[in-house]
PDB file of N, CA and C in Angstrom:
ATOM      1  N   UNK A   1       1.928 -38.782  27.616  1.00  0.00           N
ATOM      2  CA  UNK A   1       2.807 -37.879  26.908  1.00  0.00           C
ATOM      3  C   UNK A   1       1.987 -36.690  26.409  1.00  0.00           C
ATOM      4  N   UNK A   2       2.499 -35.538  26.608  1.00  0.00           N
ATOM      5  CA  UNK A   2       1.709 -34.295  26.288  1.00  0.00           C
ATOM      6  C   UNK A   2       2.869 -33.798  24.940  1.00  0.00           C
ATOM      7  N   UNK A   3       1.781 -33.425  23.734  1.00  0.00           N
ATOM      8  CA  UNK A   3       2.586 -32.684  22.958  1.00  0.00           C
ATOM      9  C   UNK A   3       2.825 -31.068  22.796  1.00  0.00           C
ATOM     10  N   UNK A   4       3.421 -30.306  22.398  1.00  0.00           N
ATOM     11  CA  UNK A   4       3.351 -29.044  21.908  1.00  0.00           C
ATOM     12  C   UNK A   4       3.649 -28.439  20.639  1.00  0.00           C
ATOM     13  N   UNK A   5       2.958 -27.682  20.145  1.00  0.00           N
ATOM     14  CA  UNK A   5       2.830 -27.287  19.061  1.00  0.00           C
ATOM     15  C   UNK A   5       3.823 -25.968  18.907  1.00  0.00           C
ATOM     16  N   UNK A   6       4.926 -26.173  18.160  1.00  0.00           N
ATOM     17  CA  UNK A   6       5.473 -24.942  17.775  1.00  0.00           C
ATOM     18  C   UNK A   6       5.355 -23.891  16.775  1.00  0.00           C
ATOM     19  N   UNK A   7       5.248 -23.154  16.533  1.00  0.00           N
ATOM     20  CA  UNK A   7       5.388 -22.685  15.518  1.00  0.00           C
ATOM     21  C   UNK A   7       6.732 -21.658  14.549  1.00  0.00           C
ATOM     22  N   UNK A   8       7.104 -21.929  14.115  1.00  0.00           N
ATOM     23  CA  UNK A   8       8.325 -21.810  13.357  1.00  0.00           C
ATOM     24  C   UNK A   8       8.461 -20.236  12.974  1.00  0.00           C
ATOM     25  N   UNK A   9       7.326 -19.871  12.107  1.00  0.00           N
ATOM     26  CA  UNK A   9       6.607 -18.339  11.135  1.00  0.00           C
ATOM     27  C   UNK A   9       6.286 -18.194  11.938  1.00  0.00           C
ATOM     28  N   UNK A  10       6.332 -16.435  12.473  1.00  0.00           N
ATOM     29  CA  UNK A  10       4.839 -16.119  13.580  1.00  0.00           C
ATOM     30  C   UNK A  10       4.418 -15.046  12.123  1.00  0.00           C
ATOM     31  N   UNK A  11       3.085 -15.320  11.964  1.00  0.00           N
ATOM     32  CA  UNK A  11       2.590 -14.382  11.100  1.00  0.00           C
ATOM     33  C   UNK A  11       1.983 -13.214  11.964  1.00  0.00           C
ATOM     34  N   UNK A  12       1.597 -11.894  11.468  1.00  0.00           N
ATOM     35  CA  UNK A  12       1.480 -11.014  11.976  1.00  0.00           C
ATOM     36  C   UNK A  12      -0.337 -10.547  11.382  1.00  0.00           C
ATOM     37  N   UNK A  13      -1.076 -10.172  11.903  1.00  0.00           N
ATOM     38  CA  UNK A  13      -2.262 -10.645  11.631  1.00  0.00           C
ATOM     39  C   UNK A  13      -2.785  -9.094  10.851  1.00  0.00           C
ATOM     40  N   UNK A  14      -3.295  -9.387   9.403  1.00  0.00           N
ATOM     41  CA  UNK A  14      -3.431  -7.799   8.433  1.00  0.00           C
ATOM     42  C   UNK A  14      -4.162  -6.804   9.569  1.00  0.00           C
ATOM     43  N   UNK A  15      -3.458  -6.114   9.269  1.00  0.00           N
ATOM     44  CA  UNK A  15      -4.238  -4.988  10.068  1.00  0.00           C
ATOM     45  C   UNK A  15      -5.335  -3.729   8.686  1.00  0.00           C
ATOM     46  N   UNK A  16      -6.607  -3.552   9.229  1.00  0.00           N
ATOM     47  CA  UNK A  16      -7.584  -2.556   8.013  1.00  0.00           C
ATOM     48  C   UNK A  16      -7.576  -2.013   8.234  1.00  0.00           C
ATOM     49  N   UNK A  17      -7.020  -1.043   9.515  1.00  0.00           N
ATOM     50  CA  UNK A  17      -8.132   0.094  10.045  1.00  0.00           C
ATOM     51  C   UNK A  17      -6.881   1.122  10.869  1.00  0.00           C
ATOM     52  N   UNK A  18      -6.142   2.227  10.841  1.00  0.00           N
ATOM     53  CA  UNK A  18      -5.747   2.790  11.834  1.00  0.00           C
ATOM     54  C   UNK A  18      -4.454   2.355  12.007  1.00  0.00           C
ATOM     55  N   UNK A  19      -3.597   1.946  10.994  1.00  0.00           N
ATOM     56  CA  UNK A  19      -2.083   1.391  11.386  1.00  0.00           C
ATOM     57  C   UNK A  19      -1.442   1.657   9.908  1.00  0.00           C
ATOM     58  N   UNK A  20      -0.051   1.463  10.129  1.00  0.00           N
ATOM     59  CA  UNK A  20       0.549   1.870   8.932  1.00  0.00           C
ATOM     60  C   UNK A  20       0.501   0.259   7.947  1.00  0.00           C
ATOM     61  N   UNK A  21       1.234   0.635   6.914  1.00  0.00           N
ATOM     62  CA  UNK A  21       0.819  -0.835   6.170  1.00  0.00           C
ATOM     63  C   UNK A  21       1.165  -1.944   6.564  1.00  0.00           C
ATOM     64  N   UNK A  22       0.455  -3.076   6.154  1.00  0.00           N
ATOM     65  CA  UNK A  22       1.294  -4.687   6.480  1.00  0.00           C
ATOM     66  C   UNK A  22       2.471  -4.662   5.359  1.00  0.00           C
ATOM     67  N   UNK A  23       2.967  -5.897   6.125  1.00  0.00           N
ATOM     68  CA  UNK A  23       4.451  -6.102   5.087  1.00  0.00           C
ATOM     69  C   UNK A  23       3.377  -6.836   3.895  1.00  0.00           C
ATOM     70  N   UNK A  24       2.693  -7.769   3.619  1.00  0.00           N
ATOM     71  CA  UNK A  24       2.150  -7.808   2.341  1.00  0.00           C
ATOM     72  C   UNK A  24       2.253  -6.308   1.267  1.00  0.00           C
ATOM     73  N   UNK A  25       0.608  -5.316   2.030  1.00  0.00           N
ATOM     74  CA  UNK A  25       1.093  -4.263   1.353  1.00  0.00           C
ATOM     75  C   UNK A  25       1.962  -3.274   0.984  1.00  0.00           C
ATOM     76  N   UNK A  26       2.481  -3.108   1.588  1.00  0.00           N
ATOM     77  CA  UNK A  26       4.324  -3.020   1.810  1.00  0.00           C
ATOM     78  C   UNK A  26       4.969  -3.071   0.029  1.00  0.00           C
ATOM     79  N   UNK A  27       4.779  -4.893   0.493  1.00  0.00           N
ATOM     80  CA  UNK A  27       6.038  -5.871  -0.856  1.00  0.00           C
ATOM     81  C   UNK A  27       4.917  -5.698  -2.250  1.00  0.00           C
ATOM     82  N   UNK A  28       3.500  -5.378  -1.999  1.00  0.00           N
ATOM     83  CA  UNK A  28       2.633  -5.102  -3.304  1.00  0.00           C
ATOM     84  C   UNK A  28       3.285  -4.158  -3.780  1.00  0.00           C
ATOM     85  N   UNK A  29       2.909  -2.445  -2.919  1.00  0.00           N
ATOM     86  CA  UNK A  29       3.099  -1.566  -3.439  1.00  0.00           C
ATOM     87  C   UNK A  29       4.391  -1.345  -3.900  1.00  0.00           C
ATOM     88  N   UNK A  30       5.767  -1.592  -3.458  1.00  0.00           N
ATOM     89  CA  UNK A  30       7.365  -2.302  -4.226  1.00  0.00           C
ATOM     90  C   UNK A  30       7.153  -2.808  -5.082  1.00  0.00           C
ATOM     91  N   UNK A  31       5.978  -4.250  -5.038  1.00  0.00           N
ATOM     92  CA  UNK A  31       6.057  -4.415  -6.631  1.00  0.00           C
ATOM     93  C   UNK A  31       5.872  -3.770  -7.453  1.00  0.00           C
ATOM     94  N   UNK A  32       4.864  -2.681  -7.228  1.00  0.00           N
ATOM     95  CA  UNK A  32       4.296  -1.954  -8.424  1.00  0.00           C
ATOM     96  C   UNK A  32       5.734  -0.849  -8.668  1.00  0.00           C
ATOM     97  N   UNK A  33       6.010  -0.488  -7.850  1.00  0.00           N
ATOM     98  CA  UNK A  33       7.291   0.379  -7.926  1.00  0.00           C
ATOM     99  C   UNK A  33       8.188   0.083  -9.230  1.00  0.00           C
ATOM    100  N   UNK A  34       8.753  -1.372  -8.661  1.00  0.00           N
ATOM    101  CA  UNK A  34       9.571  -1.928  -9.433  1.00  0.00           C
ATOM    102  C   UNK A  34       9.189  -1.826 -11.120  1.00  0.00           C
ATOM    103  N   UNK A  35       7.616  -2.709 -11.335  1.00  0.00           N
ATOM    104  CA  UNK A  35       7.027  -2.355 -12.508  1.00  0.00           C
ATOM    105  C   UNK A  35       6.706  -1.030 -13.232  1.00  0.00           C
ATOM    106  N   UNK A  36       6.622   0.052 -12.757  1.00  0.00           N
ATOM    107  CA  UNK A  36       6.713   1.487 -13.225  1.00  0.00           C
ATOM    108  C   UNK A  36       8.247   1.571 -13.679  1.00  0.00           C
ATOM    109  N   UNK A  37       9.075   1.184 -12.806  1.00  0.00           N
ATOM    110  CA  UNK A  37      10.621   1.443 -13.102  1.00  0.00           C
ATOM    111  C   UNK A  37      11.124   0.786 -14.531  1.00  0.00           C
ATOM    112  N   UNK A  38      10.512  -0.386 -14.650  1.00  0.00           N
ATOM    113  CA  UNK A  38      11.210  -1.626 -15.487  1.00  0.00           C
ATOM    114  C   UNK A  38      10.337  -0.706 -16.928  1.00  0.00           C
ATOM    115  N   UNK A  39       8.860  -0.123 -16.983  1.00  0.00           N
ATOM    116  CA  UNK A  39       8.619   0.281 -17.947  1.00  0.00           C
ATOM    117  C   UNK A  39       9.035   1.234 -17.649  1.00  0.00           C
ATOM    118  N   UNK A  40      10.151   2.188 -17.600  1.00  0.00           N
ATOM    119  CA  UNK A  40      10.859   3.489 -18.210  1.00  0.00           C
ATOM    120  C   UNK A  40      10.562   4.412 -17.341  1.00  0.00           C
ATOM    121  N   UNK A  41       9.895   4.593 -16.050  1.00  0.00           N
ATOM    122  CA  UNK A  41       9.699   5.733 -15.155  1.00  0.00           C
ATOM    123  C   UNK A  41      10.463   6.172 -14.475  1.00  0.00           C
ATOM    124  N   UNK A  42      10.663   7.363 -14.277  1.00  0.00           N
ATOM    125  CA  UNK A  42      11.337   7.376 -13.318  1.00  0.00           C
ATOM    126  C   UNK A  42      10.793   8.470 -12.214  1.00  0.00           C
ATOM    127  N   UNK A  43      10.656   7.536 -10.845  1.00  0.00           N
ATOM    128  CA  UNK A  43       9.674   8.264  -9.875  1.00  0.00           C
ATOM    129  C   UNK A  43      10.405   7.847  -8.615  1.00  0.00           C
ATOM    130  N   UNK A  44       9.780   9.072  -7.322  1.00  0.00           N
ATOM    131  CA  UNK A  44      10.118   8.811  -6.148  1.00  0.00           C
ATOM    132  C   UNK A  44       8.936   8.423  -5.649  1.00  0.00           C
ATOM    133  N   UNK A  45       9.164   7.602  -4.339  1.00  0.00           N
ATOM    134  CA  UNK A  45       8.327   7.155  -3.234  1.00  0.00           C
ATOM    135  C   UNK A  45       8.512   7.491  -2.296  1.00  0.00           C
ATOM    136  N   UNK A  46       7.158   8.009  -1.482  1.00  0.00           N
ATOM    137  CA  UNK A  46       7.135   8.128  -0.188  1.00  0.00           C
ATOM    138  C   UNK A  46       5.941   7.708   0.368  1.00  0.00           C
ATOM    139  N   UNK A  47       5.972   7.445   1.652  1.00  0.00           N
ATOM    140  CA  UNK A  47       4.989   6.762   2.496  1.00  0.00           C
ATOM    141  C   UNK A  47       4.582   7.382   3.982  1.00  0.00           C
ATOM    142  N   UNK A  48       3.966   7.524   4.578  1.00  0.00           N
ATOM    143  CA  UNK A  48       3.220   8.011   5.773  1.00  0.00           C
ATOM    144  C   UNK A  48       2.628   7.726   6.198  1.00  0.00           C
ATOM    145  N   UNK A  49       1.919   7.891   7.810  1.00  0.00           N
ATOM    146  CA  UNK A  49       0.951   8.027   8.479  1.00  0.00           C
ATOM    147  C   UNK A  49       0.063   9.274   8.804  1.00  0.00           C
ATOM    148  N   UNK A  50      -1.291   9.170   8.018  1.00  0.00           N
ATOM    149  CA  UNK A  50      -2.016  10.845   9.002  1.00  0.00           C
ATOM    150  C   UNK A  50      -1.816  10.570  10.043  1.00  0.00           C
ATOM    151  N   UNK A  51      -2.391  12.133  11.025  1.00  0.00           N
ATOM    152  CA  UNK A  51      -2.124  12.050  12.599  1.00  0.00           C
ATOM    153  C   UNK A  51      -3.176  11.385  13.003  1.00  0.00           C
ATOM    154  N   UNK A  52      -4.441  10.957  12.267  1.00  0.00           N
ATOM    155  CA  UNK A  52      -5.281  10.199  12.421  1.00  0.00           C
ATOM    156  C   UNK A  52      -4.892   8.247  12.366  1.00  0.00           C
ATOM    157  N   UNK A  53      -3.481   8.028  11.877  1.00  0.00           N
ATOM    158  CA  UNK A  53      -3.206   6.666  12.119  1.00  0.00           C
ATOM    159  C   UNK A  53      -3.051   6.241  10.800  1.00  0.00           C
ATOM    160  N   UNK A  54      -3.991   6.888   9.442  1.00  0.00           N
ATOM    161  CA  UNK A  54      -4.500   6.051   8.427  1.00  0.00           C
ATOM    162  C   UNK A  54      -2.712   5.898   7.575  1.00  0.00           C
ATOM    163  N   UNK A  55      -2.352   5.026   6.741  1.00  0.00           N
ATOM    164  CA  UNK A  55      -1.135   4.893   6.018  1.00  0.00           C
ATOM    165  C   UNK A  55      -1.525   5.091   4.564  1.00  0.00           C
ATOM    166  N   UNK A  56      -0.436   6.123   3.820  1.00  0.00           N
ATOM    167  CA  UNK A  56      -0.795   6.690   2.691  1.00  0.00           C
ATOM    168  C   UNK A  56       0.770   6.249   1.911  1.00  0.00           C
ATOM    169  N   UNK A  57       0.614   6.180   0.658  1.00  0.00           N
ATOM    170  CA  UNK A  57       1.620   6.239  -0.206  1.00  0.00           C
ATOM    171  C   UNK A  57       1.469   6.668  -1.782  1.00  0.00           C
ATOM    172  N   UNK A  58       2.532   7.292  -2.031  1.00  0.00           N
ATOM    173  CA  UNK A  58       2.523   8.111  -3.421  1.00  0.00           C
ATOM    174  C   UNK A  58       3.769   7.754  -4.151  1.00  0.00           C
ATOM    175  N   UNK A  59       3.216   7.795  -5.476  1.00  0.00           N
ATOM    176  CA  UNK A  59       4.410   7.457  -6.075  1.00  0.00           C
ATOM    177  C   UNK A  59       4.257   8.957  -7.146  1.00  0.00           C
ATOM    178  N   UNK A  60       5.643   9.541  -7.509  1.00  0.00           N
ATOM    179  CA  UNK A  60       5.747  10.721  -7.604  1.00  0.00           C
ATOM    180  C   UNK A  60       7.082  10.621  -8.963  1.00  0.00           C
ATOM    181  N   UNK A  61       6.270  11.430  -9.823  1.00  0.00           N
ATOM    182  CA  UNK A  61       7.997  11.940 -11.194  1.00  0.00           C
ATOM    183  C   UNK A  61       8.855  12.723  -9.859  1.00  0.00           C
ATOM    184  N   UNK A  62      10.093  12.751 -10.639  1.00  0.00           N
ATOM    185  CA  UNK A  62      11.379  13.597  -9.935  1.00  0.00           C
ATOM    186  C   UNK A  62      10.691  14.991  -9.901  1.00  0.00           C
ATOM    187  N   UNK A  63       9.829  15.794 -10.457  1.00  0.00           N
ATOM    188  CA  UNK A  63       9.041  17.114  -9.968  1.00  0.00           C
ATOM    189  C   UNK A  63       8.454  17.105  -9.052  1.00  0.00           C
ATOM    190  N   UNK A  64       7.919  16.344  -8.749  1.00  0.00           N
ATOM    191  CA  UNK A  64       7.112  16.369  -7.455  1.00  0.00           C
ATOM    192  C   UNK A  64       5.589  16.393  -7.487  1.00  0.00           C
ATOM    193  N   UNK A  65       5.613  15.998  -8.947  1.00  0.00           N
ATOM    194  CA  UNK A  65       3.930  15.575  -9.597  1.00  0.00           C
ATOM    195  C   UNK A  65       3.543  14.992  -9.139  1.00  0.00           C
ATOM    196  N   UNK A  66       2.461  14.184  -8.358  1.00  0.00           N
ATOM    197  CA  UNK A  66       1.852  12.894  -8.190  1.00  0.00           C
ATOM    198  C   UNK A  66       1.456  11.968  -9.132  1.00  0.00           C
ATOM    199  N   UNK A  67       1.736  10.750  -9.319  1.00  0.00           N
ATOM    200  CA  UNK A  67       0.970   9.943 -10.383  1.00  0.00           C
ATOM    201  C   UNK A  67       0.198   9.480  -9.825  1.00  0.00           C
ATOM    202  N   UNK A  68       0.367   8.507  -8.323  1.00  0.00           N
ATOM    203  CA  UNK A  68      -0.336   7.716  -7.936  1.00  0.00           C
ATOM    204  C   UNK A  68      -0.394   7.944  -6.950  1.00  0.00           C
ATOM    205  N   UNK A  69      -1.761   7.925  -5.442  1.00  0.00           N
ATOM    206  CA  UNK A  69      -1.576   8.367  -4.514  1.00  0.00           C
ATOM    207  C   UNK A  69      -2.578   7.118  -3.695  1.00  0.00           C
ATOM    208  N   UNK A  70      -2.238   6.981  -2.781  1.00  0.00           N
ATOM    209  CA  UNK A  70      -2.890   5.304  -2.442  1.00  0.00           C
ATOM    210  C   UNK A  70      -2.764   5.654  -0.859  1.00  0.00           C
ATOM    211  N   UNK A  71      -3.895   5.001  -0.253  1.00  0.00           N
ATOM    212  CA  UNK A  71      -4.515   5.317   1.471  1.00  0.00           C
ATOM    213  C   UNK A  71      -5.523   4.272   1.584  1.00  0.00           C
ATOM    214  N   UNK A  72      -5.055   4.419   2.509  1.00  0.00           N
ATOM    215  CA  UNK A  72      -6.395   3.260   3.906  1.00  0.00           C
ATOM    216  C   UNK A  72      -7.081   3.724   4.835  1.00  0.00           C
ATOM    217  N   UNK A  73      -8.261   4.119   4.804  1.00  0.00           N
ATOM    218  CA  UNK A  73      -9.146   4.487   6.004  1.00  0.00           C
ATOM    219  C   UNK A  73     -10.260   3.927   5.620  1.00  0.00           C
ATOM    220  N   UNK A  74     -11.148   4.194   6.994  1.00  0.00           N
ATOM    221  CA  UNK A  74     -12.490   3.405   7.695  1.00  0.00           C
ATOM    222  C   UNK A  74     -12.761   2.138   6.368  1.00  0.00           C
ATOM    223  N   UNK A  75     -11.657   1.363   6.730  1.00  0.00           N
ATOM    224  CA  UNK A  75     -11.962  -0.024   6.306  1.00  0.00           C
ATOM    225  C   UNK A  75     -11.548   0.047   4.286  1.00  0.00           C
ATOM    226  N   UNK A  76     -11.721   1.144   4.132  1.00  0.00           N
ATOM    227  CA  UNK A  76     -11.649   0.730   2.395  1.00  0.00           C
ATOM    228  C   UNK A  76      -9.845   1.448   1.873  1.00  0.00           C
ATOM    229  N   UNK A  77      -9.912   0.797   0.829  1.00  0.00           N
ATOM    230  CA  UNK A  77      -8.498   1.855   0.157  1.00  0.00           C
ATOM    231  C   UNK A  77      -8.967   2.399  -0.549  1.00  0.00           C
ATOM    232  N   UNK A  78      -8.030   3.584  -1.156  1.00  0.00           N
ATOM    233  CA  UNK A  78      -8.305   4.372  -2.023  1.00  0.00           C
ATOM    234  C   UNK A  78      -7.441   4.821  -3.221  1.00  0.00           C
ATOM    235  N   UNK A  79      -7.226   4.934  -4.249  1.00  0.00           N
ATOM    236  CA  UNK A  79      -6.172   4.797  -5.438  1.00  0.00           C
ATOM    237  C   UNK A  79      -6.673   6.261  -6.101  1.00  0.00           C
ATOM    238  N   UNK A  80      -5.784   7.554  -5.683  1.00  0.00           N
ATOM    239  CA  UNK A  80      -6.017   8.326  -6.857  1.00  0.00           C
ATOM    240  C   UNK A  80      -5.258   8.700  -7.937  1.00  0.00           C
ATOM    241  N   UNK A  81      -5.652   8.828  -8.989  1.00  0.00           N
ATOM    242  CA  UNK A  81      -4.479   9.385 -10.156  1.00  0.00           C
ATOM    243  C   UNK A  81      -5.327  10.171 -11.178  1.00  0.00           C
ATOM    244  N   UNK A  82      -3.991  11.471 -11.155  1.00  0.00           N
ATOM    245  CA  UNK A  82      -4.689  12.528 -12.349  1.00  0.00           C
ATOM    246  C   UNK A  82      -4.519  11.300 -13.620  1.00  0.00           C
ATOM    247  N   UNK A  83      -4.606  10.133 -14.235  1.00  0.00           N
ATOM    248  CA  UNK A  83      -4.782   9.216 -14.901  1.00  0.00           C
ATOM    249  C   UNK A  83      -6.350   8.559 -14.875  1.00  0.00           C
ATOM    250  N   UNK A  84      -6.796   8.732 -13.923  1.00  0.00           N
ATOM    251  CA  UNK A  84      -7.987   8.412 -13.706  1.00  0.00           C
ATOM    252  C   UNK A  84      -9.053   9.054 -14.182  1.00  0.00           C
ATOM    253  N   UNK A  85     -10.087   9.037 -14.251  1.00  0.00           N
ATOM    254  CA  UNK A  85     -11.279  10.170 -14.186  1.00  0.00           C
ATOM    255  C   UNK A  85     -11.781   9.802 -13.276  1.00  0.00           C
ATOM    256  N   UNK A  86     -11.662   8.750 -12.112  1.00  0.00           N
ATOM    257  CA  UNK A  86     -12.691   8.804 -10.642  1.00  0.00           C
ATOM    258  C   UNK A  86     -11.462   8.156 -10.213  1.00  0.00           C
ATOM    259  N   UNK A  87     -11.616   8.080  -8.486  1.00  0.00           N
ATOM    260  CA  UNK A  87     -10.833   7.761  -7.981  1.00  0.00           C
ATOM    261  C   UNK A  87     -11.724   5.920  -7.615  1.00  0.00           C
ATOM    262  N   UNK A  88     -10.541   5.160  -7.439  1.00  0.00           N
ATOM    263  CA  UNK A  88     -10.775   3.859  -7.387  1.00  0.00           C
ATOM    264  C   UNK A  88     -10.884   3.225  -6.032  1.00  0.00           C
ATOM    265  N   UNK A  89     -11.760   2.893  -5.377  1.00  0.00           N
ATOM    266  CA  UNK A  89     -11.953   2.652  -3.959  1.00  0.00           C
ATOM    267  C   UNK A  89     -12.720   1.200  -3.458  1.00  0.00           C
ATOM    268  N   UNK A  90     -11.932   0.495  -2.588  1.00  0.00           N
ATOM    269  CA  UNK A  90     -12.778  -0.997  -2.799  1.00  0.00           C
ATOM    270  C   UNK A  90     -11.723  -1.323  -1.303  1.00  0.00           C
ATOM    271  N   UNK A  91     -12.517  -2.894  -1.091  1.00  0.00           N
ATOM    272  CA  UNK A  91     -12.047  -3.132   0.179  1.00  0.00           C
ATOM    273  C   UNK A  91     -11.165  -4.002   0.169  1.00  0.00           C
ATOM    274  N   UNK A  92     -10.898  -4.273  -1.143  1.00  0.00           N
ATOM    275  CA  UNK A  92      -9.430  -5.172  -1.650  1.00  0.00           C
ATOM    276  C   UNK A  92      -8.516  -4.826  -2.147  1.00  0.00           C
ATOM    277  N   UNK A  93      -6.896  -4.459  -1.504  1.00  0.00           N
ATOM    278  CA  UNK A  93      -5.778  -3.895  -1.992  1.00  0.00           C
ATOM    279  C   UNK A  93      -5.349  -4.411  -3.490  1.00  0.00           C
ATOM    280  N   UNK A  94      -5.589  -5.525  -3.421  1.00  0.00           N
ATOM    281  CA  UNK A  94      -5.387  -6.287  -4.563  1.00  0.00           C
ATOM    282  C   UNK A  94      -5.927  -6.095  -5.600  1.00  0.00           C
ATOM    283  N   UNK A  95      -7.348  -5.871  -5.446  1.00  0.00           N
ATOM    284  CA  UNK A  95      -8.174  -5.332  -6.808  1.00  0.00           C
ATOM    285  C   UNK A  95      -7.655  -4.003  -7.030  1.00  0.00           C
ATOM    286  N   UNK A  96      -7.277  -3.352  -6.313  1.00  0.00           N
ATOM    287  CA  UNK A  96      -7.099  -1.800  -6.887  1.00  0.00           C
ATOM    288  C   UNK A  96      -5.957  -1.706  -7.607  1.00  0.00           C
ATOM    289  N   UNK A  97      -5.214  -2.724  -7.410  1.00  0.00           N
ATOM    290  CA  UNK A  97      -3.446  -2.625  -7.441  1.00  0.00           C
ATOM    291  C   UNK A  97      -3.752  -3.694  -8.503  1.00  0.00           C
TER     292      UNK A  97
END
C-alpha cells in the first residue's frame, strides 16, 4: 500500500526581495491601520510597487501629509516618519511594526 500526503493549506512561501507584500505583511500593516483608527486618526492608505519591484506603503492624514511611510528593498525594511528623528530599518517586519 502506497500512501499520499495531501495537503489541505497551500502556504505561499514569504517573499524579501523584489515582490509586492505577503498576505502576512499585508494583515500586519491593516492591523496597524485599524489601531491608528481605533486611537482617533483619521488617515488614508495607499500601497505600491517601484518600477524596480520593491513594495511600499504609507499611511497618510486626509491632507496628504505622510505619517508613516514603510518599504522593502535589498533584503531590509524601512519605517519612515516625520515622528521619528532616524528612520527605522531592520530585517524584521515585526520589529519595526
Amino acid at each position: 500500500m502506497v500512501a499520499q500526503i495531501v495537503a489541505f493549506v497551500r502556504r505561499e512561501p514569504q517573499q524579501t526581495t523584489g515582490a509586492d507584500w505577503s498576505r502576512d505583511e499585508l494583515a500586519e500593516l491593516y492591523r496597524i491601520e485599524h489601531a491608528l483608527v481605533q486611537a482617533g486618526l483619521t488617515l488614508d492608505v495607499e500601497r505600491g510597487v517601484t518600477d524596480e519591484g520593491d513594495p511600499w506603503f504609507v499611511f497618510c492624514r486626509p491632507d496628504g501629509d505622510v505619517l508613516i511611510h514603510l518599504t522593502r528593498y535589498d533584503g531590509l525594511y524601512r519605517l519612515h516618519s516625520p515622528a521619528l528623528p532616524a528612520p527605522l530599518i531592520g530585517r524584521s517586519f515585526a520589529a519595526l511594526t
